[in-house]
N, C-alpha and C. Protein backbone atom coordinates (compact mmCIF):
# COMPACT_ATOMS: atom_id res chain seq x y z
N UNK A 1 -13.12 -11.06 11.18
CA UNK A 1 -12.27 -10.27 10.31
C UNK A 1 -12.94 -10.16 8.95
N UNK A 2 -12.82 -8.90 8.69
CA UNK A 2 -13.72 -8.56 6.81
C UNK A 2 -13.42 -7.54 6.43
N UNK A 3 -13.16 -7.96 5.04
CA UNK A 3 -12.53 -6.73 4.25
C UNK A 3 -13.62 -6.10 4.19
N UNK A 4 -13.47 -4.25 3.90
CA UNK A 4 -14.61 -3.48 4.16
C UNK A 4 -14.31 -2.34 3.23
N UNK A 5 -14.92 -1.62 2.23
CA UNK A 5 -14.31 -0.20 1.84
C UNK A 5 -14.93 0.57 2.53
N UNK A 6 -13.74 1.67 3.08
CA UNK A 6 -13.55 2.72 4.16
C UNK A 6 -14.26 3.59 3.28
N UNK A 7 -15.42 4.15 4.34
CA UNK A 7 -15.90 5.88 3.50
C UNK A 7 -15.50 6.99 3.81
N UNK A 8 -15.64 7.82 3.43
CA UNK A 8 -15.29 9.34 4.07
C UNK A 8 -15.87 9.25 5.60
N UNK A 9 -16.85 8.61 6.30
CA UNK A 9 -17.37 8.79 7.42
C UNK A 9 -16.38 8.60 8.42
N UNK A 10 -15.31 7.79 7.72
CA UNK A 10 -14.36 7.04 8.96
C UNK A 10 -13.07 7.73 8.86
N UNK A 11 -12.85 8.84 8.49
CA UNK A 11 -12.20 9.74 8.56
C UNK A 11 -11.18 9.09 9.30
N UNK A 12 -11.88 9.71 10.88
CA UNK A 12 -11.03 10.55 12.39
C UNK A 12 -10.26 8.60 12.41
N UNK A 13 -10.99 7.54 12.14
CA UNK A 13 -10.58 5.95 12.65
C UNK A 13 -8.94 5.88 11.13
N UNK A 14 -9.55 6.78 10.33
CA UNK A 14 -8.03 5.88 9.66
C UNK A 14 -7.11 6.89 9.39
N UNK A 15 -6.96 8.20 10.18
CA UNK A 15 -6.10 9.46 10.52
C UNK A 15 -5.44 8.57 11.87
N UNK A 16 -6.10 8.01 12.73
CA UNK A 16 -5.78 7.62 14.18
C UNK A 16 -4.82 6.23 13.47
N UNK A 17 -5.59 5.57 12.76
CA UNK A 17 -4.57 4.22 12.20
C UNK A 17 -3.24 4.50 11.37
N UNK A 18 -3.51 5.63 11.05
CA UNK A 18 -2.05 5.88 10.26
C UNK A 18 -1.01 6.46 10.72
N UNK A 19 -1.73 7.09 12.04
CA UNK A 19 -0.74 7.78 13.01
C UNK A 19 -0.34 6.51 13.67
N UNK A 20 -1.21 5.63 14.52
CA UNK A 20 -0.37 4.70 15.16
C UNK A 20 0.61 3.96 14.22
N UNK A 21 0.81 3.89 13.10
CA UNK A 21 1.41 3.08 12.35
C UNK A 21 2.83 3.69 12.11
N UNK A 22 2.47 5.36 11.79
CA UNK A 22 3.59 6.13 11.62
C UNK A 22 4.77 6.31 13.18
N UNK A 23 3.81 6.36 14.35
CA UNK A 23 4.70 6.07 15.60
C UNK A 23 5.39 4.94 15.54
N UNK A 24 4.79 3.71 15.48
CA UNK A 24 5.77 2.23 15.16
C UNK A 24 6.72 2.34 14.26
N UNK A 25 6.34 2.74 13.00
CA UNK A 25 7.70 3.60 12.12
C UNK A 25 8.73 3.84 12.86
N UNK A 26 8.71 4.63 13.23
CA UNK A 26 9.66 5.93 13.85
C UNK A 26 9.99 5.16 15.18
N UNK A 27 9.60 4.21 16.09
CA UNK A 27 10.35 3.61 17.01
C UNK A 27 10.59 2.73 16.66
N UNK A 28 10.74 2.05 15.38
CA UNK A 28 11.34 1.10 14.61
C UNK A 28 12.72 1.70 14.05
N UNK A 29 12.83 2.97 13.82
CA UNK A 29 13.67 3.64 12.97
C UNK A 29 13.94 3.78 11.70
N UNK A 30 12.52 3.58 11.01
CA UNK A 30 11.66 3.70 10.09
C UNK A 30 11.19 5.21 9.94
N UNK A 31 12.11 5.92 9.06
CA UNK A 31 11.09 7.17 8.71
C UNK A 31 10.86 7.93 7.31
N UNK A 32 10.05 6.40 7.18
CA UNK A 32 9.18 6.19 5.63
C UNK A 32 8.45 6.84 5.62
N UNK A 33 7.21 7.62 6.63
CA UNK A 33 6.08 8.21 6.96
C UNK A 33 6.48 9.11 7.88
N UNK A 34 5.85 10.46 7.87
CA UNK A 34 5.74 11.26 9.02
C UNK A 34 4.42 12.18 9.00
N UNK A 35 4.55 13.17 10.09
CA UNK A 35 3.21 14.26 9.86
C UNK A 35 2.97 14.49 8.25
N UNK A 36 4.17 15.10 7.14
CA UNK A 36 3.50 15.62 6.00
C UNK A 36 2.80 14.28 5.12
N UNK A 37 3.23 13.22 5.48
CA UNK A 37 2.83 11.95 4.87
C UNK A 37 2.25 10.44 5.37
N UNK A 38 1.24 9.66 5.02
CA UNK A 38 0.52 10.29 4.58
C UNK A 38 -0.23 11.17 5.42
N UNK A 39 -0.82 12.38 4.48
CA UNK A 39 -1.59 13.90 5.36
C UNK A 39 -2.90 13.21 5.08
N UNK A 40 -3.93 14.00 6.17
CA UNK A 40 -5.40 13.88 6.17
C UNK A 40 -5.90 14.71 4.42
N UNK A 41 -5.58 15.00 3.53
CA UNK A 41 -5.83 15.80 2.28
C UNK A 41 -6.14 13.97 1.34
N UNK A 42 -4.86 13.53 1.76
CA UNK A 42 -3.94 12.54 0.92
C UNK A 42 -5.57 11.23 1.32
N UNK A 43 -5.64 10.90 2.69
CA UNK A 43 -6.24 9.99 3.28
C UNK A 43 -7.90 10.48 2.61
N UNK A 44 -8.47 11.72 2.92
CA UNK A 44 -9.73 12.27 2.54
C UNK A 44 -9.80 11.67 1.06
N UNK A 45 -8.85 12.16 0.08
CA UNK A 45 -8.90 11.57 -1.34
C UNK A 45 -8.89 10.03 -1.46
N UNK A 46 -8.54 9.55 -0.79
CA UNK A 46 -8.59 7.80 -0.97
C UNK A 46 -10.09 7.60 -0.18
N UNK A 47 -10.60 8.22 0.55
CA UNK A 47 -11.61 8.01 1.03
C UNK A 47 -13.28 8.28 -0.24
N UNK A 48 -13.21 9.80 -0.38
CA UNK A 48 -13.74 10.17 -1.77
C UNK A 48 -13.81 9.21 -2.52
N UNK A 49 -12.26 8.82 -3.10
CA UNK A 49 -12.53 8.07 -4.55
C UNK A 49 -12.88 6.50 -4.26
N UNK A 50 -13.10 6.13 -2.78
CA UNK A 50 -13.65 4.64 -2.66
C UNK A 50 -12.60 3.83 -2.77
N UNK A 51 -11.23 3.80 -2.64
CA UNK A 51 -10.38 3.42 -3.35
C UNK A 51 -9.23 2.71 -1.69
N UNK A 52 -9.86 2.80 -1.08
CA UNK A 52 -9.23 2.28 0.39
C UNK A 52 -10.35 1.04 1.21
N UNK A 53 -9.28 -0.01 1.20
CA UNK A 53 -10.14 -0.82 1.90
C UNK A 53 -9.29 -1.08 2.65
N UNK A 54 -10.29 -2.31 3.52
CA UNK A 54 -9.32 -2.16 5.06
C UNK A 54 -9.80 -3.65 5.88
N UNK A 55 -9.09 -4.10 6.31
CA UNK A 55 -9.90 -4.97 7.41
C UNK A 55 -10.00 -4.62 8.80
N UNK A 56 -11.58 -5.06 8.69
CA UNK A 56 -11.87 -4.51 10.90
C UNK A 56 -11.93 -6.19 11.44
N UNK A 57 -11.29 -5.56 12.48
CA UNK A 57 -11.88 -7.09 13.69
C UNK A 57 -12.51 -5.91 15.05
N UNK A 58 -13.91 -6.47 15.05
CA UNK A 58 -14.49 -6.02 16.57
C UNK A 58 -15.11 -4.58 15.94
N UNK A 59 -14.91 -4.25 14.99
CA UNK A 59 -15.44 -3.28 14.28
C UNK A 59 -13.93 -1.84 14.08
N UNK A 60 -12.56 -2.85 14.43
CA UNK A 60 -11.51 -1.30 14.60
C UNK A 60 -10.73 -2.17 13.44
N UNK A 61 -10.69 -0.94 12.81
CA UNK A 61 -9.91 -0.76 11.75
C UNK A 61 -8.56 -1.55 11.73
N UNK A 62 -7.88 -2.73 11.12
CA UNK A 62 -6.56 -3.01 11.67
C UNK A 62 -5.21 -3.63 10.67
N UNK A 63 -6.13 -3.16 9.09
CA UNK A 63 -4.98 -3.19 8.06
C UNK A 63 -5.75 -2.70 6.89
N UNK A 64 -4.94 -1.94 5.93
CA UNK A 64 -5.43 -1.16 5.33
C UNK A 64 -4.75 -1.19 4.10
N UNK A 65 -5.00 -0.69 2.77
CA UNK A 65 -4.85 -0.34 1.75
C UNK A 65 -5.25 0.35 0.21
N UNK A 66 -4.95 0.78 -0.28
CA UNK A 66 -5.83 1.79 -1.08
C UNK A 66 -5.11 1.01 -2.55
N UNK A 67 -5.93 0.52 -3.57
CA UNK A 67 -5.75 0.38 -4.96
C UNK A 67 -6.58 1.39 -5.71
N UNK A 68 -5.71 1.78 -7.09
CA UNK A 68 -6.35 2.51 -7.68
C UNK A 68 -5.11 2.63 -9.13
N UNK A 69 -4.92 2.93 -10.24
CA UNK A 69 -4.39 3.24 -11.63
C UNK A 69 -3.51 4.53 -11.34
N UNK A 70 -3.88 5.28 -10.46
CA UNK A 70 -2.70 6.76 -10.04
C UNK A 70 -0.97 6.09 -9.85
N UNK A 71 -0.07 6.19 -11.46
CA UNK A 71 1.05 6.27 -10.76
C UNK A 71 2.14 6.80 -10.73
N UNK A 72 2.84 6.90 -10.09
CA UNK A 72 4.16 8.21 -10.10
C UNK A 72 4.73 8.64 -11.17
N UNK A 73 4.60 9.74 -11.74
CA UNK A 73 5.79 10.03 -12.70
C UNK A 73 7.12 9.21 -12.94
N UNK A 74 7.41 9.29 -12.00
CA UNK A 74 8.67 8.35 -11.37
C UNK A 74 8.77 7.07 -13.02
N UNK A 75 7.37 6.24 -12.32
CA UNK A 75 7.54 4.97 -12.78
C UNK A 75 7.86 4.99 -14.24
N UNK A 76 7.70 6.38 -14.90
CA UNK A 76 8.00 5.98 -16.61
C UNK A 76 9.29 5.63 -17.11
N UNK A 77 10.26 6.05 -15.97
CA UNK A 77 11.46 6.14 -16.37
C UNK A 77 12.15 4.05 -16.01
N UNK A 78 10.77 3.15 -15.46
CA UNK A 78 11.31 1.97 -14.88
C UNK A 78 11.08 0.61 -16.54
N UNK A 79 11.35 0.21 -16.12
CA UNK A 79 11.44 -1.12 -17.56
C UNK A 79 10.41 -2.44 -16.81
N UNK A 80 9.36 -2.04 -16.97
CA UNK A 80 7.88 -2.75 -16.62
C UNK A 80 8.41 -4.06 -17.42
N UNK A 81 7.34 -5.15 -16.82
CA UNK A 81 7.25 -6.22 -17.46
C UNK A 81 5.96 -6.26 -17.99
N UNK A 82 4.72 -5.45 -17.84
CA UNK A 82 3.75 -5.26 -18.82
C UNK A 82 3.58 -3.66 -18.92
N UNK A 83 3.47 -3.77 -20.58
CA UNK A 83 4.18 -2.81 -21.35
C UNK A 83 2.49 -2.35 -21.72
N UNK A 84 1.82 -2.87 -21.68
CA UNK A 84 0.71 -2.55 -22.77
C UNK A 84 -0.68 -3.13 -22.44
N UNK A 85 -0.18 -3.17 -20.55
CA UNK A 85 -2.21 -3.90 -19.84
C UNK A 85 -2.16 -3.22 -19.32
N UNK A 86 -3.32 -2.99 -17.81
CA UNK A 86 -3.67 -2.30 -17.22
C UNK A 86 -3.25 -2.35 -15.90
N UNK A 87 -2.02 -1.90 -15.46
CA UNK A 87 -1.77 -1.98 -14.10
C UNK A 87 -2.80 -1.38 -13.09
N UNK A 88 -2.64 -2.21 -12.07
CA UNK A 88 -3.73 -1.50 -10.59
C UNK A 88 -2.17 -1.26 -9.68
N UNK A 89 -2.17 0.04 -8.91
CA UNK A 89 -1.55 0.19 -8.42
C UNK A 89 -1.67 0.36 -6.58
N UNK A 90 -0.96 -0.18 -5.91
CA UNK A 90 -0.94 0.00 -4.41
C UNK A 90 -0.79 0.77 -3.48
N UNK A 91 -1.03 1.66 -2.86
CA UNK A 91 -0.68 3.01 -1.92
C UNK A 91 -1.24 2.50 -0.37
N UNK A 92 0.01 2.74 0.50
CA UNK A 92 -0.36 2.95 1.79
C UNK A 92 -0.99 1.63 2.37
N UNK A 93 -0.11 0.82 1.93
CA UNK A 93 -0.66 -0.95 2.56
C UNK A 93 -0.45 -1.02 3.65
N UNK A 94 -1.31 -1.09 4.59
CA UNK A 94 -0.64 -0.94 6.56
C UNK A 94 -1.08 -1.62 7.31
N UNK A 95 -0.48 -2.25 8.11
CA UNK A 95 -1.66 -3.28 9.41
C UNK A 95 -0.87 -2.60 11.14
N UNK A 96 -2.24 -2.39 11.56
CA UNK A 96 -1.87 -1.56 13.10
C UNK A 96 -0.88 -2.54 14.09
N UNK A 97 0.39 -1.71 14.71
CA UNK A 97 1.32 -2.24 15.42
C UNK A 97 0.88 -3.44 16.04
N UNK A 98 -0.26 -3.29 16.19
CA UNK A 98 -0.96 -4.75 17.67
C UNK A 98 -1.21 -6.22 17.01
N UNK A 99 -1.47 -5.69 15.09
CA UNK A 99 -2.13 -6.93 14.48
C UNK A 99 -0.90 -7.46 13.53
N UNK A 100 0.37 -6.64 13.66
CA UNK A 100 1.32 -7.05 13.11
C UNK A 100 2.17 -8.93 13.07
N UNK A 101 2.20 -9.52 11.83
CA UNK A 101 2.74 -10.68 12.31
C UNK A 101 2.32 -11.97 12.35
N UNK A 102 0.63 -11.61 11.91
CA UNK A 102 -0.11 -12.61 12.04
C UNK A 102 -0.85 -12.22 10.57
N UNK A 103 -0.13 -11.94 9.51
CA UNK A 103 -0.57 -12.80 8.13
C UNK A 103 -1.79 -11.56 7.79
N UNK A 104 -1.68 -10.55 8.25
CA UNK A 104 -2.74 -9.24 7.71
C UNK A 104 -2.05 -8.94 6.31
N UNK A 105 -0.87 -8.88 6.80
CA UNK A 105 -0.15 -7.93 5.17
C UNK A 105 -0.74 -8.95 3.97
N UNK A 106 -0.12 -10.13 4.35
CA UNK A 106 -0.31 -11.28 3.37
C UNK A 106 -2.02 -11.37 2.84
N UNK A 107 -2.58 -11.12 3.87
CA UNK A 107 -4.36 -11.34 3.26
C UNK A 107 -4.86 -9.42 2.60
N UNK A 108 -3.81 -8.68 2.68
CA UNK A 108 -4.22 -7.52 1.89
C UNK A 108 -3.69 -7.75 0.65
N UNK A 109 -2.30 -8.61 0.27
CA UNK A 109 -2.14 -8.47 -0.59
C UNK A 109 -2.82 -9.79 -1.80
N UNK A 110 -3.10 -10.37 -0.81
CA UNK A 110 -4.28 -11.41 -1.84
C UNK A 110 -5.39 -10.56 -1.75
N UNK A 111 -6.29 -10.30 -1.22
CA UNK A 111 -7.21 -9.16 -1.89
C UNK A 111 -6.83 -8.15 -2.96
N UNK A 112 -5.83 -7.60 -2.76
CA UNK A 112 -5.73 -6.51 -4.20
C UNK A 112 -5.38 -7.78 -5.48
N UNK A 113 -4.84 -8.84 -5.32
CA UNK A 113 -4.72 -9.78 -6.24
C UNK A 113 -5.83 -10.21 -6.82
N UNK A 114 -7.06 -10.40 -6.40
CA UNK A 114 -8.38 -10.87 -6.38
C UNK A 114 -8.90 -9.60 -7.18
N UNK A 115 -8.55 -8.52 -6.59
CA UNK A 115 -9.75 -7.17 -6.83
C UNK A 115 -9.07 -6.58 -8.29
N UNK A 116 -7.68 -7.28 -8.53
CA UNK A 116 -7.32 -6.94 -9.84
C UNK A 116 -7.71 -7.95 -10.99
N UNK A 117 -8.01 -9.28 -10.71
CA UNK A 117 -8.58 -10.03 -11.48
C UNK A 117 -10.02 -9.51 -12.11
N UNK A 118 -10.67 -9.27 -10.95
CA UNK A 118 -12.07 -8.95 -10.77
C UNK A 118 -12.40 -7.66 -11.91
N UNK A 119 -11.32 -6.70 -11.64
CA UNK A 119 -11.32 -5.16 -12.16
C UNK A 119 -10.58 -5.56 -14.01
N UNK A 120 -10.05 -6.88 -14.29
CA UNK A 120 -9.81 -6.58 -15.77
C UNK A 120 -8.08 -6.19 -15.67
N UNK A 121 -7.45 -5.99 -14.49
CA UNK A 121 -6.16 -5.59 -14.55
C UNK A 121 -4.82 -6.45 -14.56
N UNK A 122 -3.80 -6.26 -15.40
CA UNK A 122 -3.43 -7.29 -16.23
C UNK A 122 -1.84 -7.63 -14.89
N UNK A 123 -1.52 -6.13 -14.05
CA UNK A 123 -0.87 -6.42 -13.14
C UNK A 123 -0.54 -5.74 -11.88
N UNK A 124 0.11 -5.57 -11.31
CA UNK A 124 0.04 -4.99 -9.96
C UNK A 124 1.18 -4.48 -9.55
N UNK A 125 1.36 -2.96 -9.23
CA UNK A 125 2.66 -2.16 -8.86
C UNK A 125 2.55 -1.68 -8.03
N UNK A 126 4.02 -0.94 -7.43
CA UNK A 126 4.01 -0.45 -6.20
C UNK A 126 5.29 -0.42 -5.50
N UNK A 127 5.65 1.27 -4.96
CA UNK A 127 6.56 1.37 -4.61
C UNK A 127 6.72 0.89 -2.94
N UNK A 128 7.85 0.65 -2.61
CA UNK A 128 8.52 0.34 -0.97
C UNK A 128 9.77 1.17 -0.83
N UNK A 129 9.10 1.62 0.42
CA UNK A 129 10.53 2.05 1.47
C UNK A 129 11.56 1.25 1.20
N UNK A 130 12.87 1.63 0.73
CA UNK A 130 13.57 0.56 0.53
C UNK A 130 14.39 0.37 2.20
N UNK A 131 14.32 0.75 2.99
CA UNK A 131 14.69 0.93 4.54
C UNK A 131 13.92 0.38 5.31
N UNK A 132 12.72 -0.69 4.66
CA UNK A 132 11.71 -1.33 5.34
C UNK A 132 11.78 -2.65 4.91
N UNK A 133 13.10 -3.39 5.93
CA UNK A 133 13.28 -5.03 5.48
C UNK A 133 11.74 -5.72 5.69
N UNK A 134 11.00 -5.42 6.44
CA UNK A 134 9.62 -6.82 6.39
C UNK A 134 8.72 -6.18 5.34
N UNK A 135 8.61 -5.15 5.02
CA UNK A 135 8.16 -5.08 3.69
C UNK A 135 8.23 -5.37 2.69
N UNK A 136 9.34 -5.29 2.33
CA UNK A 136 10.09 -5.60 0.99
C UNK A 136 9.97 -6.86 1.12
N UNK A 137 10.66 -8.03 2.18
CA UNK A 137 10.80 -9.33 2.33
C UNK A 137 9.44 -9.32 1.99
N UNK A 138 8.03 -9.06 2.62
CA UNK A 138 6.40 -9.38 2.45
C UNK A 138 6.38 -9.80 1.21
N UNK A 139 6.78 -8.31 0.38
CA UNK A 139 6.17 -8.62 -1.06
C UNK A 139 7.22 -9.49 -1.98
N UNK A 140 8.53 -9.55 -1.53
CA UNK A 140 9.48 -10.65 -2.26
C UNK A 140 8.77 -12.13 -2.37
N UNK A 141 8.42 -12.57 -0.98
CA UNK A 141 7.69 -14.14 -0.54
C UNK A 141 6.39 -14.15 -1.21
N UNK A 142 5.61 -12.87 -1.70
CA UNK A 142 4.33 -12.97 -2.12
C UNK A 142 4.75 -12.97 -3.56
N UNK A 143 5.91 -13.01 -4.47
CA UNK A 143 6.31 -13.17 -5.18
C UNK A 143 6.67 -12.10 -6.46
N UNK A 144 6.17 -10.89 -5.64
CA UNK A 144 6.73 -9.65 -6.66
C UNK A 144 7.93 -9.46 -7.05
N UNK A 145 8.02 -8.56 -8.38
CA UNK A 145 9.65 -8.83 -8.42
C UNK A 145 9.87 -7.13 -8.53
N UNK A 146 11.26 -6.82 -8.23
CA UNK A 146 11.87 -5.31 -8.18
C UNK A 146 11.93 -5.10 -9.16
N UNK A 147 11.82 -3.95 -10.06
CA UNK A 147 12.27 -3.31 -11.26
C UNK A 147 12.94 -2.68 -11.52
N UNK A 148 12.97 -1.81 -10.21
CA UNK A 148 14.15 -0.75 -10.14
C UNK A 148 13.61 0.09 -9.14
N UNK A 149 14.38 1.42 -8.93
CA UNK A 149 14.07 2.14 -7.74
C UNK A 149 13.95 3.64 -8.21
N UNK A 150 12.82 4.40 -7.09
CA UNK A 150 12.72 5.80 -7.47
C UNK A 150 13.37 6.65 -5.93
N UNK A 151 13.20 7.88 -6.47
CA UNK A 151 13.50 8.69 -5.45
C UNK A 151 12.49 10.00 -5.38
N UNK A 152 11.63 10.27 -4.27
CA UNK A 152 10.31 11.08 -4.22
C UNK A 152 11.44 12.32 -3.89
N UNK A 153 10.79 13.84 -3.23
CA UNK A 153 11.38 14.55 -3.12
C UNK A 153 11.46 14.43 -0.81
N UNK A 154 12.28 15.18 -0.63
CA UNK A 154 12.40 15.07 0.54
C UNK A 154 12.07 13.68 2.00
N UNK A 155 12.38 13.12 0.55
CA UNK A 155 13.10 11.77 1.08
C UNK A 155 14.07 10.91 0.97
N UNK A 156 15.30 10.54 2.11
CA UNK A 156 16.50 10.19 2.14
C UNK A 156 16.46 9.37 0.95
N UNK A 157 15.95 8.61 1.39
CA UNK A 157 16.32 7.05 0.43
C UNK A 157 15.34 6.85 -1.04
N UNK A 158 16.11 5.70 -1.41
CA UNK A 158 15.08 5.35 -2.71
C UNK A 158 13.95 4.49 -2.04
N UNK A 159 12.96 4.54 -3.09
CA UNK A 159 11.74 3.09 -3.01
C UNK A 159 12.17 2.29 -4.06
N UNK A 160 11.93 1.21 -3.56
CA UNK A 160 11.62 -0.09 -4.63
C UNK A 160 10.52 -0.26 -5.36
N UNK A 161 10.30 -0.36 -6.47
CA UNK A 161 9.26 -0.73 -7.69
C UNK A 161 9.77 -2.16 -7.56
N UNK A 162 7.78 -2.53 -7.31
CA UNK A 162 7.66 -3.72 -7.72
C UNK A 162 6.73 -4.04 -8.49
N UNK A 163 6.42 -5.48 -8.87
CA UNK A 163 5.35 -5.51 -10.10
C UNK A 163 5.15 -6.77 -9.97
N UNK A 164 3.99 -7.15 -10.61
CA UNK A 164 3.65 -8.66 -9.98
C UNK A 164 2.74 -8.73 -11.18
N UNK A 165 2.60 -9.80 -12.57
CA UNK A 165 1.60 -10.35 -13.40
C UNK A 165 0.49 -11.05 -12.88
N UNK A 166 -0.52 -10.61 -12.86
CA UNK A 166 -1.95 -11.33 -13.13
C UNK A 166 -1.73 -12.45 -13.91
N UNK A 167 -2.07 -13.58 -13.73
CA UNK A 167 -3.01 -14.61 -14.50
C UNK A 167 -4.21 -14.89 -14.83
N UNK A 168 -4.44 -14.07 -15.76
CA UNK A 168 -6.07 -14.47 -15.58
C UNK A 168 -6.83 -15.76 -16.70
């Protein structure tokens, strides 16, 4: 198992991982994700900007996530607990239906913890499905805290903002 940043080459492998992820969604009754989201436009740009890493076992792709400073309009309207550092922000944290359960989520989110130390960033945000109890629970136990909640367009529910301080 090794964390790896995904290039544009691996396209067609993390279109196929996000689809299997988005099917488990949806027979979960989860429909956080669908075809318009995330789209191959959305995935190509995280690929471009270098900004998606991932862990392979056996060489297949089998949890994923993209950090990068891009964040929602949304969030200006939330009451941050750092007002004045450099947040790194989280998009599209995923581990494939098969590798679910066995502590992937947990070792992505200590890597972006690490890669924000590393990068100078003072903390760490990021919205959740709020209709996605092992998510939310993930990042509650990893010790993030809620701030408040947004609402994207043509989607039922709110997300949860969370935020988590660096120590450095």
């Amino acid at each position: 198992m090794e964390f790896v940043s995904i290039g544009l080459q691996e396209l067609s492998e993390v279109k196929q991982f996000y689809a299997a992820i988005t099917s488990d969604l949806r027979k979960k009754g989860i429909d956080q994700w669908d075809r318009f989201y995330p789209n191959r436009f959305v995935m190509k740009n995280d690929l471009k900007n270098g900004t998606l890493f991932g862990i392979k076992e056996a060489n297949h792709l089998i949890g994923a996530i993209v950090l990068d400073t891009n964040q929602s309009k949304q969030y200006l309207k939330l009451h941050w607990e750092d007002q004045t550092g450099r947040p790194l922000i989280i998009h599209r944290l995923a581990v494939h239906p098969f590798h679910q359960g066995k502590g992937i989520g947990k070792k992505l989110l200590n890597f972006a913890e690490e890669y924000a130390l590393e990068k100078g960033h003072t903390s760490i945000r990021m919205d959740v499905y709020s209709q996605n109890p092992a998510a939310v629970g993930m990042y509650e136990r990893a010790g993030y805290q809620i701030k408040g909640s947004v609402r994207f367009p043509l989607r039922k529910v709110p997300y949860l903002c969370f935020e988590k301080i660096i120590q450095i």
